[in-house]
Protein backbone atom coordinates (compact mmCIF):
# COMPACT_ATOMS: atom_id res chain seq x y z
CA UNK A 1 159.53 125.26 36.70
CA UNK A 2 155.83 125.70 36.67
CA UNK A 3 155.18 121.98 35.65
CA UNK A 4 157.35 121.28 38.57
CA UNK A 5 155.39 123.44 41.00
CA UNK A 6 151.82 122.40 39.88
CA UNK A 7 153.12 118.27 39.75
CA UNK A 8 154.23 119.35 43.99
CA UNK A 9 150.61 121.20 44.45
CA UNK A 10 148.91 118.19 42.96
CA UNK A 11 150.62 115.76 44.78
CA UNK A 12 149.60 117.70 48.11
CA UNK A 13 146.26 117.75 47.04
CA UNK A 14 146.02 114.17 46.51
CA UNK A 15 147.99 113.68 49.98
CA UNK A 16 145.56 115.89 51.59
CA UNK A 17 142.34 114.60 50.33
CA UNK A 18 144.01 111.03 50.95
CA UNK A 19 144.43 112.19 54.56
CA UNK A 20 141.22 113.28 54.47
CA UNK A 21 139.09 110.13 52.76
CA UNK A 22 140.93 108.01 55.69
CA UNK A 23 139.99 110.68 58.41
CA UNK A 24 136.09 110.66 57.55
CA UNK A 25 136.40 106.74 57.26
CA UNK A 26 137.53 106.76 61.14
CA UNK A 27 134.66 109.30 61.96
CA UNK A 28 132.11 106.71 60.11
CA UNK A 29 133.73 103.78 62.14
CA UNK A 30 132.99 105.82 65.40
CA UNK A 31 129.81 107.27 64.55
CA UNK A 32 128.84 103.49 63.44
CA UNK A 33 130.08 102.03 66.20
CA UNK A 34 129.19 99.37 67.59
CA UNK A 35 128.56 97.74 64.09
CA UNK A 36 128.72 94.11 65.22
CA UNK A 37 129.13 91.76 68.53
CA UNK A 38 131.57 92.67 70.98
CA UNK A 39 133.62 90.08 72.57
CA UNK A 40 133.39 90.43 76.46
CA UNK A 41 136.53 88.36 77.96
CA UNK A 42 136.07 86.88 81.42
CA UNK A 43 139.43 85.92 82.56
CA UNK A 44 137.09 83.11 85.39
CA UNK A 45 135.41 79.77 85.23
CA UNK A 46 131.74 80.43 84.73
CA UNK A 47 129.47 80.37 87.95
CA UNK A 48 132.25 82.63 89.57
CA UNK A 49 131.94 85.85 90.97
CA UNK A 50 133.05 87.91 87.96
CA UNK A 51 130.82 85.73 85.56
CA UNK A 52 127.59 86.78 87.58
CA UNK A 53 128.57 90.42 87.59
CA UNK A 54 129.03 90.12 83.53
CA UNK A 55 126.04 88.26 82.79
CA UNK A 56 123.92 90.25 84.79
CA UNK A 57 125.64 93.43 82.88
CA UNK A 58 125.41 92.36 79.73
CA UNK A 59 122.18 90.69 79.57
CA UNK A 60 120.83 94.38 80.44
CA UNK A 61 122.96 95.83 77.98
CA UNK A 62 121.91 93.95 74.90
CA UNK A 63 119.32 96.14 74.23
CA UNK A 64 121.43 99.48 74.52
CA UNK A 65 124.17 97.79 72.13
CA UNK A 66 121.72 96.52 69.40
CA UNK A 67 124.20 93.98 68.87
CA UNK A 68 125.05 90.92 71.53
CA UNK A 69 127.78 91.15 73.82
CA UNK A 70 129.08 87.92 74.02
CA UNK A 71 131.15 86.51 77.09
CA UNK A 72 134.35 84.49 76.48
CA UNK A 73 135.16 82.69 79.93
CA UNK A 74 139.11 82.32 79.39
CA UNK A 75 139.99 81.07 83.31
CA UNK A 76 143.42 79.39 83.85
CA UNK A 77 146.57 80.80 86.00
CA UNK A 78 144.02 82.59 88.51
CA UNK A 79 142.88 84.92 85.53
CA UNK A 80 146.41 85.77 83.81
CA UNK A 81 145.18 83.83 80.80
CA UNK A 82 142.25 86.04 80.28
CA UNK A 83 144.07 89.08 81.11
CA UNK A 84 146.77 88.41 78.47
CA UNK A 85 144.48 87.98 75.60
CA UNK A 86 142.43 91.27 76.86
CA UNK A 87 145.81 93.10 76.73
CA UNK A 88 146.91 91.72 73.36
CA UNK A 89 143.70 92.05 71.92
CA UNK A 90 143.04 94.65 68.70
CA UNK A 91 142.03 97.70 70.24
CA UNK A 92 138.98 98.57 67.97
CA UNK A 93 136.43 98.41 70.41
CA UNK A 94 134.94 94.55 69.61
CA UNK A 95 137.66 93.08 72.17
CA UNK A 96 136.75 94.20 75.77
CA UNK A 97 136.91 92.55 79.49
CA UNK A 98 136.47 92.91 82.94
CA UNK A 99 139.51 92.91 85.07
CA UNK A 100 139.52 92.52 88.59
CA UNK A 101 141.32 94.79 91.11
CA UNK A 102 143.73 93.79 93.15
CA UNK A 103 144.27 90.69 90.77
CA UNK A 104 144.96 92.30 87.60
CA UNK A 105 147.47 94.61 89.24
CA UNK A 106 148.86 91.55 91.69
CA UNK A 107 149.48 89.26 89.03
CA UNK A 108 151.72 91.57 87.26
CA UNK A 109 153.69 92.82 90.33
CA UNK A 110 154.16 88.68 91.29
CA UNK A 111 154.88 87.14 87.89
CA UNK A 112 156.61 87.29 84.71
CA UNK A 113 152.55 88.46 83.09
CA UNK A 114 152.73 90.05 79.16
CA UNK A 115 150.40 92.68 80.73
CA UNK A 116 150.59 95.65 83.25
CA UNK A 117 148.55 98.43 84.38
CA UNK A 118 149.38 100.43 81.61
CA UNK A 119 148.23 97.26 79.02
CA UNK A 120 144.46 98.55 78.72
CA UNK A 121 142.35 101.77 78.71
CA UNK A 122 139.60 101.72 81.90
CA UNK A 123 136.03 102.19 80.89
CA UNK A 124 133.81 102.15 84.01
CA UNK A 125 134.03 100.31 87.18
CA UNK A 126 130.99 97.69 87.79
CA UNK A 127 131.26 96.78 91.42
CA UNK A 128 133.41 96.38 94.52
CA UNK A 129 132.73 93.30 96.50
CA UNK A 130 133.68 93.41 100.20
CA UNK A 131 135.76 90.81 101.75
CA UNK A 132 134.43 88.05 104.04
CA UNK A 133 136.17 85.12 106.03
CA UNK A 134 133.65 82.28 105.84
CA UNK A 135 133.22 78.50 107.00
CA UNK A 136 130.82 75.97 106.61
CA UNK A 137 127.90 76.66 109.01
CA UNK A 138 128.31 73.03 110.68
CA UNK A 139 132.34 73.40 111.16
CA UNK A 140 133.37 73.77 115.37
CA UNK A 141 134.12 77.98 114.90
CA UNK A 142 131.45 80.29 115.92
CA UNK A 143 133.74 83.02 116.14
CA UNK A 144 137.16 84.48 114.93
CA UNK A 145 138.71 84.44 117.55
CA UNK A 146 137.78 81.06 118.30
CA UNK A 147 139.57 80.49 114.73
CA UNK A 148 142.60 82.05 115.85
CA UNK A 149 143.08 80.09 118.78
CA UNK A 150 142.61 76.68 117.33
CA UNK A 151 145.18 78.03 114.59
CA UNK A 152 147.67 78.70 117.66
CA UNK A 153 147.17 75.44 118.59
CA UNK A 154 147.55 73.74 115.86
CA UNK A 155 150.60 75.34 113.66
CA UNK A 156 150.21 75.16 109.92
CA UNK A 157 147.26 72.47 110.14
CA UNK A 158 144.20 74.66 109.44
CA UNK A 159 143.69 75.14 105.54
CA UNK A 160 142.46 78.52 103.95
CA UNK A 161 141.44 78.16 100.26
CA UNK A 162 141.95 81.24 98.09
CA UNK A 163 141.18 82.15 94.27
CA UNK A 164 144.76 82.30 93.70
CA UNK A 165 148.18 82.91 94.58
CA UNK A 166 148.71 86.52 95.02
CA UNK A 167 145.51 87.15 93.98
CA UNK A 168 142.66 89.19 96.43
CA UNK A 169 141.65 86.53 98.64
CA UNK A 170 145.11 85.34 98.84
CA UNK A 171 146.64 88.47 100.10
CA UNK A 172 143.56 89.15 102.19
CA UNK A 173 144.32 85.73 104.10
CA UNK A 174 147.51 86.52 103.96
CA UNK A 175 147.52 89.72 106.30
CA UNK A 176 145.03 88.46 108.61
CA UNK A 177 147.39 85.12 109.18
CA UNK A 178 149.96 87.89 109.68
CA UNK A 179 148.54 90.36 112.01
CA UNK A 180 146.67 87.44 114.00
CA UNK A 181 149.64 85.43 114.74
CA UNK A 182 149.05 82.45 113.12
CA UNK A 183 150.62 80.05 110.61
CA UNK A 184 148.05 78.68 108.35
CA UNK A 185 147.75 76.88 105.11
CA UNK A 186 146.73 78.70 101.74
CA UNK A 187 145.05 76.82 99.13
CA UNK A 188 145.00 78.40 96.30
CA UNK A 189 142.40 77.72 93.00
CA UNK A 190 141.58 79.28 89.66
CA UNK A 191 138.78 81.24 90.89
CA UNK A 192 136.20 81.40 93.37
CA UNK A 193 133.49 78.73 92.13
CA UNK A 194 136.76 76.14 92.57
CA UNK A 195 137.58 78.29 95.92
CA UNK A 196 133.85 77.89 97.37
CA UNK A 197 133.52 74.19 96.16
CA UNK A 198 136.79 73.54 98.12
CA UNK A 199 134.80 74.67 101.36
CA UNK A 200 131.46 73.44 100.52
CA UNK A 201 133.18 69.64 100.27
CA UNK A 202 134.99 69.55 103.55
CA UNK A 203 138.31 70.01 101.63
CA UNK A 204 139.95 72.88 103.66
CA UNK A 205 138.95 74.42 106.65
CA UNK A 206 137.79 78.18 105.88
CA UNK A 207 138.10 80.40 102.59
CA UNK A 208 138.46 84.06 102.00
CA UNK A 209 135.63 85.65 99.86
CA UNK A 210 133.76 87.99 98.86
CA UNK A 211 130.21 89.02 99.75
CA UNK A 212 128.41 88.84 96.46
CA UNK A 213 129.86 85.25 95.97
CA UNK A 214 128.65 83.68 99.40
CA UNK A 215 125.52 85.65 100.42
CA UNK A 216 123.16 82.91 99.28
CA UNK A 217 125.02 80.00 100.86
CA UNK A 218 125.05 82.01 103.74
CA UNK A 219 121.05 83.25 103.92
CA UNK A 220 120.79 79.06 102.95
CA UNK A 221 122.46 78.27 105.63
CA UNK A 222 125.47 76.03 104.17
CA UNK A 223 128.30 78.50 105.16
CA UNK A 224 128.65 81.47 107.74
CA UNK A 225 130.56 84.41 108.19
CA UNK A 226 132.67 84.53 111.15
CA UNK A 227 134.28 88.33 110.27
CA UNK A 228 134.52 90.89 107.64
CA UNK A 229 137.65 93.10 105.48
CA UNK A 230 135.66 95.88 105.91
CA UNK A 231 135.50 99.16 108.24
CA UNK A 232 132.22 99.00 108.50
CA UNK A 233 129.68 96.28 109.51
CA UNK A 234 128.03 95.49 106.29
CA UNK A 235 124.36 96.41 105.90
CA UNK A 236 122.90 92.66 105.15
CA UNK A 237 124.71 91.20 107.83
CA UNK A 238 124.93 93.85 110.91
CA UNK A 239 125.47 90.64 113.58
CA UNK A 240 128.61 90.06 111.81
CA UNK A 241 131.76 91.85 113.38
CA UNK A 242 134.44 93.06 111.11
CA UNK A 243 138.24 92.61 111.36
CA UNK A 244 139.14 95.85 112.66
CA UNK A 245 136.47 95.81 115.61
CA UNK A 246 139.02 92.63 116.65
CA UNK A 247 142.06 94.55 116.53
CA UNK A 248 143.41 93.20 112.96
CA UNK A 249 142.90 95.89 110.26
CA UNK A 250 143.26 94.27 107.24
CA UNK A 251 140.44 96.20 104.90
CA UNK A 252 140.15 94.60 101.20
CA UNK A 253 137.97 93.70 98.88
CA UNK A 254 137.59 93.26 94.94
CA UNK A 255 136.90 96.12 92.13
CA UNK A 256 135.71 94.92 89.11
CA UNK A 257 135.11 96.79 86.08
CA UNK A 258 135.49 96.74 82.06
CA UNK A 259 138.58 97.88 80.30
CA UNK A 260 139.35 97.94 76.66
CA UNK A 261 143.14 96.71 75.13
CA UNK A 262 145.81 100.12 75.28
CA UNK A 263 145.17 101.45 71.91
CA UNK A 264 141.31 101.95 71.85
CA UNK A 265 140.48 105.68 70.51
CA UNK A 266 139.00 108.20 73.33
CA UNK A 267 135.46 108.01 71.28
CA UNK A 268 134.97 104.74 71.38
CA UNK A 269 136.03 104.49 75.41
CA UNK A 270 133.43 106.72 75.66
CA UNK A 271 130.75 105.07 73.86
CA UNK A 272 131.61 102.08 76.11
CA UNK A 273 131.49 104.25 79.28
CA UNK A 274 128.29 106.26 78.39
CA UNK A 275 125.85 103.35 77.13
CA UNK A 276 127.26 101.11 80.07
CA UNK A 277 126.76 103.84 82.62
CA UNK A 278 122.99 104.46 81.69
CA UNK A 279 122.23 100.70 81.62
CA UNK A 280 124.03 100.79 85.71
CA UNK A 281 121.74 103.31 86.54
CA UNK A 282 118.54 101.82 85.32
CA UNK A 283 115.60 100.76 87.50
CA UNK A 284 115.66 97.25 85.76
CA UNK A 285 119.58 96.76 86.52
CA UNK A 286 119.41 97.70 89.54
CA UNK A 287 116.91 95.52 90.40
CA UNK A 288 118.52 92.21 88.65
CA UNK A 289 121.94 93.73 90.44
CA UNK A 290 120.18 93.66 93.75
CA UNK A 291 118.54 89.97 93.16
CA UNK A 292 122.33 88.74 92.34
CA UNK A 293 123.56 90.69 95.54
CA UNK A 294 125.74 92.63 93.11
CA UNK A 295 127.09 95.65 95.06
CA UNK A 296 127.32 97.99 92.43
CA UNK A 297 130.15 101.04 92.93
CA UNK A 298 130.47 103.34 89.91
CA UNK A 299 133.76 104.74 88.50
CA UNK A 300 134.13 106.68 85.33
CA UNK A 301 137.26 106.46 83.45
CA UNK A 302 139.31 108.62 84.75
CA UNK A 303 138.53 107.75 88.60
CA UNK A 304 139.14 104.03 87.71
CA UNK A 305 142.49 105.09 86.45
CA UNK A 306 143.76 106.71 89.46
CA UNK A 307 142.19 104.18 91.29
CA UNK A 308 144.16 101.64 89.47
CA UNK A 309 147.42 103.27 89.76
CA UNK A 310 146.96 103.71 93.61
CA UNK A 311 146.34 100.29 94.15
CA UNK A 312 149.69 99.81 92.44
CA UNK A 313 151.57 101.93 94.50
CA UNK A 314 150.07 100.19 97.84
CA UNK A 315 150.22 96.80 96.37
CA UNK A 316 153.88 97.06 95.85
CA UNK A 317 154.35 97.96 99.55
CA UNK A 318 151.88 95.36 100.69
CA UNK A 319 153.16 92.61 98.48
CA UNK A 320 156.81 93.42 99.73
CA UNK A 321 155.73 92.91 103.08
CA UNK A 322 154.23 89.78 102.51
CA UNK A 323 157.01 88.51 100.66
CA UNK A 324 155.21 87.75 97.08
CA UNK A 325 157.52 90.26 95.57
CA UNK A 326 161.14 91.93 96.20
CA UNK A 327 160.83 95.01 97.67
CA UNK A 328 162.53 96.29 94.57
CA UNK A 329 160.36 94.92 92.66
């Protein structure tokens, strides 16, 4: 009986200080961590929108990391491809990507996506690029509503490139065609470098952006904003009227931010957050941030969370409306 009872107590030990070897291992992984590169997945063509943002990020960040953090540009299917493999990716913390907001969320309300919200753990948000409607600076429109009338005119003629179906600019265009009246094309592309060179070589009429991605072609005078998704006028361009001052509120724009695959342990999300969060808030970012016209917006975890799950709930409504998605959806 006693053999019995001291072969249970030293199989419990061994259990115990099995449990406990693998327990201090994870510590050391955390505590070590980052031990190597970490894979930064871009779900966009490089040159985009997103790409700057990461690059600019990253390039700060090196330093802070002691080891590289090394974009992977994985465009195709207006950035479901590079979503997926975010999502599917090995949560240990060497796998991480920006998503962008309302695509990420859009995509999976409007297709049959391997992801969802609930696919990946938010670290911090990076920026949130207001949305412009922009034409080439030599094109007939000086105005929206000069826009808007020629679109009356001329039913389903005009052409409105996009970075994708369903995606931000899409829906963007979308309820403006809507609450303006007017039957337009959409274009859609993989992503806004293909969206902008549409526009830039005469091959549709207008696009809908954002402000990061066209300020220089603007102040260069290639294209020019004719109105803004905003509620306010926005700072570097105060001449240029927003949406709502013409009677259609249609407000959007794009969050983008870094998220790790669902899996990824608390202490490492907060590794992320914390090292990415002091390299936002230094002088030298901020500066290379300001040079890319980056417009940096800062959300911490849990803020990005809610923030994601509330763009859920409206996009399902908005979506609806717009017929991208059954209302049951």
């Amino acid at each position: 009986m006693k053999s019995k009872i001291f072969k249970i107590l030293g199989s419990l030990s061994l259990l115990i200080a099995f449990i406990g070897c693998g327990q201090e291992k994870e510590i050391e992984k955390v505590e070590n961590y980052p031990s190597k590169n970490i894979d930064v997945i871009v779900a966009y063509k490089a040159g985009g929108g997103t790409d700057l943002g990461a690059r600019v990020l990253t390039k700060e960040a090196a330093n802070k990391f002691e080891h590289s953090l090394v974009i992977i540009n994985r465009p195709g299917a207006d950035g479901q491809l590079g979503f997926t493999e975010l999502a599917k990716a090995k949560p240990d913390g060497y796998t991480i990507g920006f998503i962008n907001l309302p695509n990420y969320v859009s995509i999976s309300l409007t297709r049959d996506a391997q992801f969802d919200k609930d696919s990946i753990v938010p670290i911090i948000n990076y920026v949130y690029d207001q949305g412009v409607f922009v034409v080439r600076n030599d094109s007939k429109w000086n105005t929206i509503e000069e826009f808007i009338d020629d679109a009356k005119k001329n039913v389903n003629e005009l052409t409105i490139s996009n970075n994708g179906t369903g995606a931000s600019n899409h829906i963007g265009a979308a309820e403006f065609s809507k609450l303006a009246g007017i039957k337009v094309k959409h274009i859609p592309f993989g992503g806004s470098s293909d969206m902008l060179a549409a526009l830039r070589g005469e091959h549709v009429d207008a696009t809908v952006a954002k402000i990061s991605e066209v300020t220089s072609l603007v102040k260069s005078g290639e294209l020019k904003i004719l109105a803004s998704f905003t509620d306010k006028r926005l700072t570097n361009f105060k001449d240029v009227p927003t949406l709502s001052e013409k009677g259609y509120e249609v407000i959007f724009g794009s969050a983008r931010g870094l998220a790790a695959p669902k899996g990824t342990s608390d202490e490492i999300v907060k590794i992320l957050h914390d090292k990415f969060k002091t390299v936002m808030e230094s002088k030298k970012h901020l500066d290379a941030a300001k040079v890319a016209n980056l417009p940096i917006y800062y959300m911490g975890s849990e803020e990005y969370r809610t923030f994601i799950d509330n763009q859920e709930k409206s996009l399902k409504v908005s979506l609806a409306e717009l017929g991208f998605i059954k209302k049951s959806k």
